[in-house]
Structures are given as structure tokens and as C-alpha cells.
Protein backbone atom coordinates (compact mmCIF):
# COMPACT_ATOMS: atom_id res chain seq x y z
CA UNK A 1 135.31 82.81 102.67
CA UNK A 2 138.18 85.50 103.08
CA UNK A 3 137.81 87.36 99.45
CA UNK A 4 133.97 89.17 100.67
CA UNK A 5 135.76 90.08 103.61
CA UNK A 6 138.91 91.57 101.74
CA UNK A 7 136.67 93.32 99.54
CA UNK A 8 134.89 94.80 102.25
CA UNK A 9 138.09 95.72 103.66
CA UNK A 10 139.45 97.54 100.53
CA UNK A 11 136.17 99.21 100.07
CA UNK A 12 136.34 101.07 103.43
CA UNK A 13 140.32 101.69 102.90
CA UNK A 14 139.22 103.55 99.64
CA UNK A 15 136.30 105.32 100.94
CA UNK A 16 138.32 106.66 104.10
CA UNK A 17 141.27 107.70 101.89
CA UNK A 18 138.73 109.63 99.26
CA UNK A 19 137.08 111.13 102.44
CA UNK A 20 140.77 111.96 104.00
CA UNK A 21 141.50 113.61 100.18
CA UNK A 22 138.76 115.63 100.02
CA UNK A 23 138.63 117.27 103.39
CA UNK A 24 141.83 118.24 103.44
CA UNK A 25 140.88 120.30 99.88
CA UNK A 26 138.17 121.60 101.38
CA UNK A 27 140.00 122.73 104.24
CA UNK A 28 142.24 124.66 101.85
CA UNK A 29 139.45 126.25 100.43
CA UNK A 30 139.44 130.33 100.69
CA UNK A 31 135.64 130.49 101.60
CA UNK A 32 134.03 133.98 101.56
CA UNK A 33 131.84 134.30 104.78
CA UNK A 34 128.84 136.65 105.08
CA UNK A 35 127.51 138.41 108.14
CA UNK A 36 124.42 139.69 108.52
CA UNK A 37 123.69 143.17 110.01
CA UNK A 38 122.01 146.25 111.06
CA UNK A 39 123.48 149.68 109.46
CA UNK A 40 120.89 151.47 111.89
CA UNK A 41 121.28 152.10 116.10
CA UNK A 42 118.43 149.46 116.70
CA UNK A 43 118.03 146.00 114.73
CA UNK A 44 116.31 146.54 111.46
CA UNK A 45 114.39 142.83 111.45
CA UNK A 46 115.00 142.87 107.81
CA UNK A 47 116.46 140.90 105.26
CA UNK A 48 119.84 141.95 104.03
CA UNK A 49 119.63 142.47 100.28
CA UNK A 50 123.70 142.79 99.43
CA UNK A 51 126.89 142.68 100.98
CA UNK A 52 130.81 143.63 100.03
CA UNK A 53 133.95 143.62 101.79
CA UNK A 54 132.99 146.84 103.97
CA UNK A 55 128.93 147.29 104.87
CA UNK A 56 125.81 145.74 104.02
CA UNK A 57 122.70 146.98 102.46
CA UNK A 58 119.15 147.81 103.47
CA UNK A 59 115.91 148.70 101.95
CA UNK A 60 115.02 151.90 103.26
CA UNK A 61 111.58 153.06 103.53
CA UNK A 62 109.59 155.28 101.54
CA UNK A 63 106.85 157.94 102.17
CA UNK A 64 105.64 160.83 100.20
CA UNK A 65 104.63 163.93 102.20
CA UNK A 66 102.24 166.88 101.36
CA UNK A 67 101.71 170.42 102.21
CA UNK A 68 98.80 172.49 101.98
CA UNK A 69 101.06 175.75 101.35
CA UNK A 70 104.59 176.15 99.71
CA UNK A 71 105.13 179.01 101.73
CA UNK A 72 105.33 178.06 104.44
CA UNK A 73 105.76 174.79 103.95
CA UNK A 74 103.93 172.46 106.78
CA UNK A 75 104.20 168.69 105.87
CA UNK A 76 100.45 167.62 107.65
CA UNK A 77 100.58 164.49 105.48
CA UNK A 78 102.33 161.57 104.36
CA UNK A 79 101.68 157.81 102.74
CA UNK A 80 104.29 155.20 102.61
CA UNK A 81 104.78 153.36 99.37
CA UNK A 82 105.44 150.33 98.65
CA UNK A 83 108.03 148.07 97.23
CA UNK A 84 107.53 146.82 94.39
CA UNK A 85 111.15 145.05 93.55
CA UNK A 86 114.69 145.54 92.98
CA UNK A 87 116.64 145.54 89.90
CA UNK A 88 120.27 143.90 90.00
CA UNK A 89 122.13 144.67 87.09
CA UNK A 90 119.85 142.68 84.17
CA UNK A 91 117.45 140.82 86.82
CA UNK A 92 114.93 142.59 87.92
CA UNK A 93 113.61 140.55 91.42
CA UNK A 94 109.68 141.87 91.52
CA UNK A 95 105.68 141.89 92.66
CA UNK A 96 106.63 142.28 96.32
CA UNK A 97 103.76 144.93 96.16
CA UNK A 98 101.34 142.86 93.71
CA UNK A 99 99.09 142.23 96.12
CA UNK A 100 98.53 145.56 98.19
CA UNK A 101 94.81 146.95 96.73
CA UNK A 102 94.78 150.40 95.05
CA UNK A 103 92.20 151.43 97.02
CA UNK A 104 94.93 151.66 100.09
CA UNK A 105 97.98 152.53 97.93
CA UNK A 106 96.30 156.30 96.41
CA UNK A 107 97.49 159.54 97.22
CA UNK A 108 95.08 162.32 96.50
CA UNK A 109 97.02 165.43 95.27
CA UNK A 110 96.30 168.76 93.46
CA UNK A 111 97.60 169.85 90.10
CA UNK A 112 101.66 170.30 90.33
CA UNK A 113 101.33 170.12 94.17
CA UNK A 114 104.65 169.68 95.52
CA UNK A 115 105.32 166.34 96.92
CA UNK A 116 108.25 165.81 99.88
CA UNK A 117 110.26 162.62 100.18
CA UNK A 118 111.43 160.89 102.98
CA UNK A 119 114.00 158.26 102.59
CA UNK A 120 114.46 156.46 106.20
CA UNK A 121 115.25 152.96 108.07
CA UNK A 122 117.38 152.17 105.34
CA UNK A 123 120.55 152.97 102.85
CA UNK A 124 119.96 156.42 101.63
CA UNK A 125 119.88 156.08 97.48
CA UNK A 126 122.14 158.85 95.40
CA UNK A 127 119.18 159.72 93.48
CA UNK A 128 115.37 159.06 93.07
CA UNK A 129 113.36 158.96 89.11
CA UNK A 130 110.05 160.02 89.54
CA UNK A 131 107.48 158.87 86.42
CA UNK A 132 104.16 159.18 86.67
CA UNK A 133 102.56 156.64 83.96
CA UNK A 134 99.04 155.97 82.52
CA UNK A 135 97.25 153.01 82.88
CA UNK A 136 94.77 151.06 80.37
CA UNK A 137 93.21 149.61 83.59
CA UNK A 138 89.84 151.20 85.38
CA UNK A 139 90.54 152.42 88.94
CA UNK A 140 87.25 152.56 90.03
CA UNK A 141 87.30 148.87 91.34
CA UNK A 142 87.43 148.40 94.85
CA UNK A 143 89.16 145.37 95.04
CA UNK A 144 91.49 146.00 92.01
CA UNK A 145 95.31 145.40 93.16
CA UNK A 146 98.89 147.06 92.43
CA UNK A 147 99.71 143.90 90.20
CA UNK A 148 96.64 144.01 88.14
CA UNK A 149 97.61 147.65 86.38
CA UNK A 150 98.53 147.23 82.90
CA UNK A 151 101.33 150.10 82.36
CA UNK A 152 100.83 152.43 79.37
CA UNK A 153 102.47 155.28 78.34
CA UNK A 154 104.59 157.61 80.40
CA UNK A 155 103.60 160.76 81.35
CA UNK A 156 106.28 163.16 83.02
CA UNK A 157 109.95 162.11 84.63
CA UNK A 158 112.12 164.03 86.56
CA UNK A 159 115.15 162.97 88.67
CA UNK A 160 115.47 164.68 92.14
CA UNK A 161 119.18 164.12 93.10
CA UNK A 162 118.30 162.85 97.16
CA UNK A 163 120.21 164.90 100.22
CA UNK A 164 120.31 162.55 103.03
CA UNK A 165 121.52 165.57 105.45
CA UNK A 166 118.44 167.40 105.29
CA UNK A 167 115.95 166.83 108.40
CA UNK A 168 113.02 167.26 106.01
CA UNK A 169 112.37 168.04 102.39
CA UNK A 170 112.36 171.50 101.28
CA UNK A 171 111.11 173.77 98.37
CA UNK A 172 114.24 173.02 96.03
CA UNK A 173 115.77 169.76 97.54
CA UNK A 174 113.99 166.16 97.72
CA UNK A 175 110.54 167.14 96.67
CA UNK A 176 109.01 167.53 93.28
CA UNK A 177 105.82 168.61 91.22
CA UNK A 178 103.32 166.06 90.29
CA UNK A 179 102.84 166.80 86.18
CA UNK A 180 99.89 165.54 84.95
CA UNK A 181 97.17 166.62 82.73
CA UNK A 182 94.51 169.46 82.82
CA UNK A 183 92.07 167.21 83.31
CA UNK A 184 93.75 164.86 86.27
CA UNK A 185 92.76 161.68 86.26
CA UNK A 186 94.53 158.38 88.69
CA UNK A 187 97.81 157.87 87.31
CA UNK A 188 100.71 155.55 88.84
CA UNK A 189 103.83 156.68 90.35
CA UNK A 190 106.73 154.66 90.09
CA UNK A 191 110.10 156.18 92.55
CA UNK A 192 113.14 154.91 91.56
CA UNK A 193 115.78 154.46 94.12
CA UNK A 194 119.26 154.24 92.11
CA UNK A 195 122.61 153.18 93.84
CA UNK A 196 125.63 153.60 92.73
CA UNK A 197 124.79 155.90 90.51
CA UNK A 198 127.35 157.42 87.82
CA UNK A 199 126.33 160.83 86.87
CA UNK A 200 126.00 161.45 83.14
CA UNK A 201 122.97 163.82 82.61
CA UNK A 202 122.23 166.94 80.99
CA UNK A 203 119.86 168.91 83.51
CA UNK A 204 116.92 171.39 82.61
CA UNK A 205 116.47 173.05 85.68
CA UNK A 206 112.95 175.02 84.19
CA UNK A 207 111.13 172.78 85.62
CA UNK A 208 110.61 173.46 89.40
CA UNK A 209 111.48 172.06 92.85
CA UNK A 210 114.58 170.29 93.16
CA UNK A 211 113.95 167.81 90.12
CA UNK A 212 115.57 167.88 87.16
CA UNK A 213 115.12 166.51 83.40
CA UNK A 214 117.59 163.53 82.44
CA UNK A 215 118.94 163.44 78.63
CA UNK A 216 120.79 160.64 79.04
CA UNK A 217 120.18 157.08 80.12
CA UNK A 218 121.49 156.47 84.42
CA UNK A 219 124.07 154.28 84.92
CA UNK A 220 123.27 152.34 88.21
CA UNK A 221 124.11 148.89 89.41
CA UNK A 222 121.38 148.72 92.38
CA UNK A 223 117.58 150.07 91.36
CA UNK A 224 114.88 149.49 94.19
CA UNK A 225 111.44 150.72 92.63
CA UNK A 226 108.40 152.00 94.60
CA UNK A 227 105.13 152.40 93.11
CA UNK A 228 101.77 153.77 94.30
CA UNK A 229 98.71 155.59 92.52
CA UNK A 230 98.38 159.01 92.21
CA UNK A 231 94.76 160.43 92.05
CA UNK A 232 95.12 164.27 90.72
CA UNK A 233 92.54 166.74 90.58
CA UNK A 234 91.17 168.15 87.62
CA UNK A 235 93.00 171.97 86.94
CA UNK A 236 89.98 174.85 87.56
């Protein structure tokens, strides 16, 4: 009649002792603690993507602007483009853009028209890559979207090292010519936003605007890529 009960006994005397052991390791425990906020004057309602020791990290957003002159410039136009993920180190976190249809995400543009960025509501990148690609898909579909384009071969690049100070792009500083073929043709765009970028490039500066040509591979540890269609006129 006594040994259940003893057993009982010793069972909770063990279990409050293992309990007693453990949180007092836990409360040893250096634990890192994260907060959560807003780099900008009025709450971003965002996610936050990273954090160190000193500031957090936001997705800015991204539009392309357009002029109808170079001189002077009058930016009458702009699209935003969309997200379309964000490469950590070797993992690249994508298709938040997958399902946005073409047919919304073109930008009609002339042959080497000069196209402004605008980099805002967010953590300013050190430099943007510009490609424009070809595709193997048809674009003539109306209800064909971003994550249905099957990527071919690149185009054009250019790199257009991104001044955060200016109020709005300018001839030579975060704009750049759209290089595509006589004949035009829809063609995507792909902007990518590096962070932390380590600067080992050779530049070619003969090729307009404020972009220039990269020789060397980037070195970057945060890559948020935009992407949009392109639909360039033929030349005349």
C-alpha cells in the first residue's frame, strides 16, 4: 500500500529538481533579443528583413521614371517595380512578384531613353545592376504573369553606383540608358539592389549616363532584385 505512493512521491521530487536544474540554466542563458522597427519618421507597416547590433533593415521601394527630353530633363512618368526576392549570401528567398501579370508590370520606352531611379521608403542600396534579358516566352498574352517568363540570354548590364543625397535623378547620376536592339522588342529588366557592397570593378565610363560596365564579379552580402518588362520601340 505505501510503495505506489513512495513512487509517486520520488517521481515528483525528480521532476521538480530536473525542472529547478534547468531553469536556473536557462536563466543563465545570454539570449540575443530582437526589436522590431521603423528607420523612417512614420511607421513603415513592413516586415523587417535583418537586424545587427546597431539598425535594422527595410525594403525600400522602387520606381523607374521617364522623361520626354534630356535637356531639360522633366520626369512626367514613373512605374514602380516589383519585388521579386532577396538574396542572402547563397539563399536566394524568391517569387514575391510571380504572380503580378505582365500586362501591368511593362514600361513602354524608346531606344536608349534614359531611365531615372528612385530608391525611397526604405534602406538606400550602395549600388543598383541593371540587365535587361531576353525571354523564350511570348508577351502577347494577356493573362501571362512575371513567374511564367522563362529567362534567356542577357542582353546589356551596367551598374549605376546609387546617390541617396540627390532629390531626383539626373543626367549622369542614378539613371541609365535602356540598350536593346535595333529592332526593340519586350525584354525584362531585372534591378539589382546590392548592400554591403565591396568595390572591386574596372569601370568603362563610354557608355553614357551615370552607369558604368563591371569587369569583375560584386561582392555583396544583401541582394534585393526587382524585375519588370521593358517594351522598347523599334530604332527609325
Amino acid at each position: 500500500m505505501y510503495m505506489p505512493c513512495a513512487i509517486i512521491i520520488i517521481s515528483l521530487i525528480a521532476a521538480f529538481s530536473c525542472f529547478y536544474i534547468y531553469y536556473y540554466e536557462y536563466q543563465k542563458m545570454d539570449i540575443r533579443k530582437v526589436y522590431a522597427f521603423s528607420k523612417s519618421e512614420t511607421p513603415c507597416n513592413c516586415t523587417l528583413d535583418s537586424v545587427d547590433a546597431i539598425a535594422g533593415f527595410e525594403l525600400p521601394k522602387v520606381e523607374l521614371l521617364q522623361s520626354k527630353n534630356e535637356i531639360p530633363l522633366e520626369w512626367t512618368e514613373s512605374k514602380e517595380i516589383g519585388l521579386d526576392g532577396v538574396l542572402i549570401g547563397n539563399t536566394y528567398i524568391a517569387n514575391y512578384s510571380a504572380g503580378d501579370l505582365v500586362e501591368h508590370s511593362t514600361i513602354e520606352v524608346g531606344q536608349n531613353r534614359l531611365l531615372g531611379l528612385e530608391i525611397t521608403d526604405g534602406t538606400s542600396p550602395n549600388i543598383v545592376s541593371v540587365e535587361i534579358v531576353n525571354s523564350t516566352t511570348p508577351m502577347n498574352s494577356t493573362d501571362l504573369r512575371l513567374g511564367e517568363i522563362i529567362i534567356d540570354k542577357k542582353i546589356s548590364d551596367s551598374y549605376v553606383f546609387f546617390n541617396k543625397s540627390l532629390k531626383e535623378p539626373t543626367l549622369e547620376q542614378n539613371s541609365f540608358m535602356v540598350q536593346a536592339p535595333p529592332q526593340g522588342g519586350d525584354f525584362v529588366l531585372i534591378l539589382s539592389l546590392l548592400y554591403n557592397y565591396t568595390p572591386n570593378i574596372g569601370k568603362n565610363n563610354d557608355i553614357g549616363s551615370g552607369a558604368v560596365s563591371i569587369q569583375t564579379q560584386s561582392n555583396s552580402s544583401f541582394i534585393a532584385v526587382y524585375k519588370s518588362i521593358v517594351s522598347v520601340e523599334p530604332q527609325t
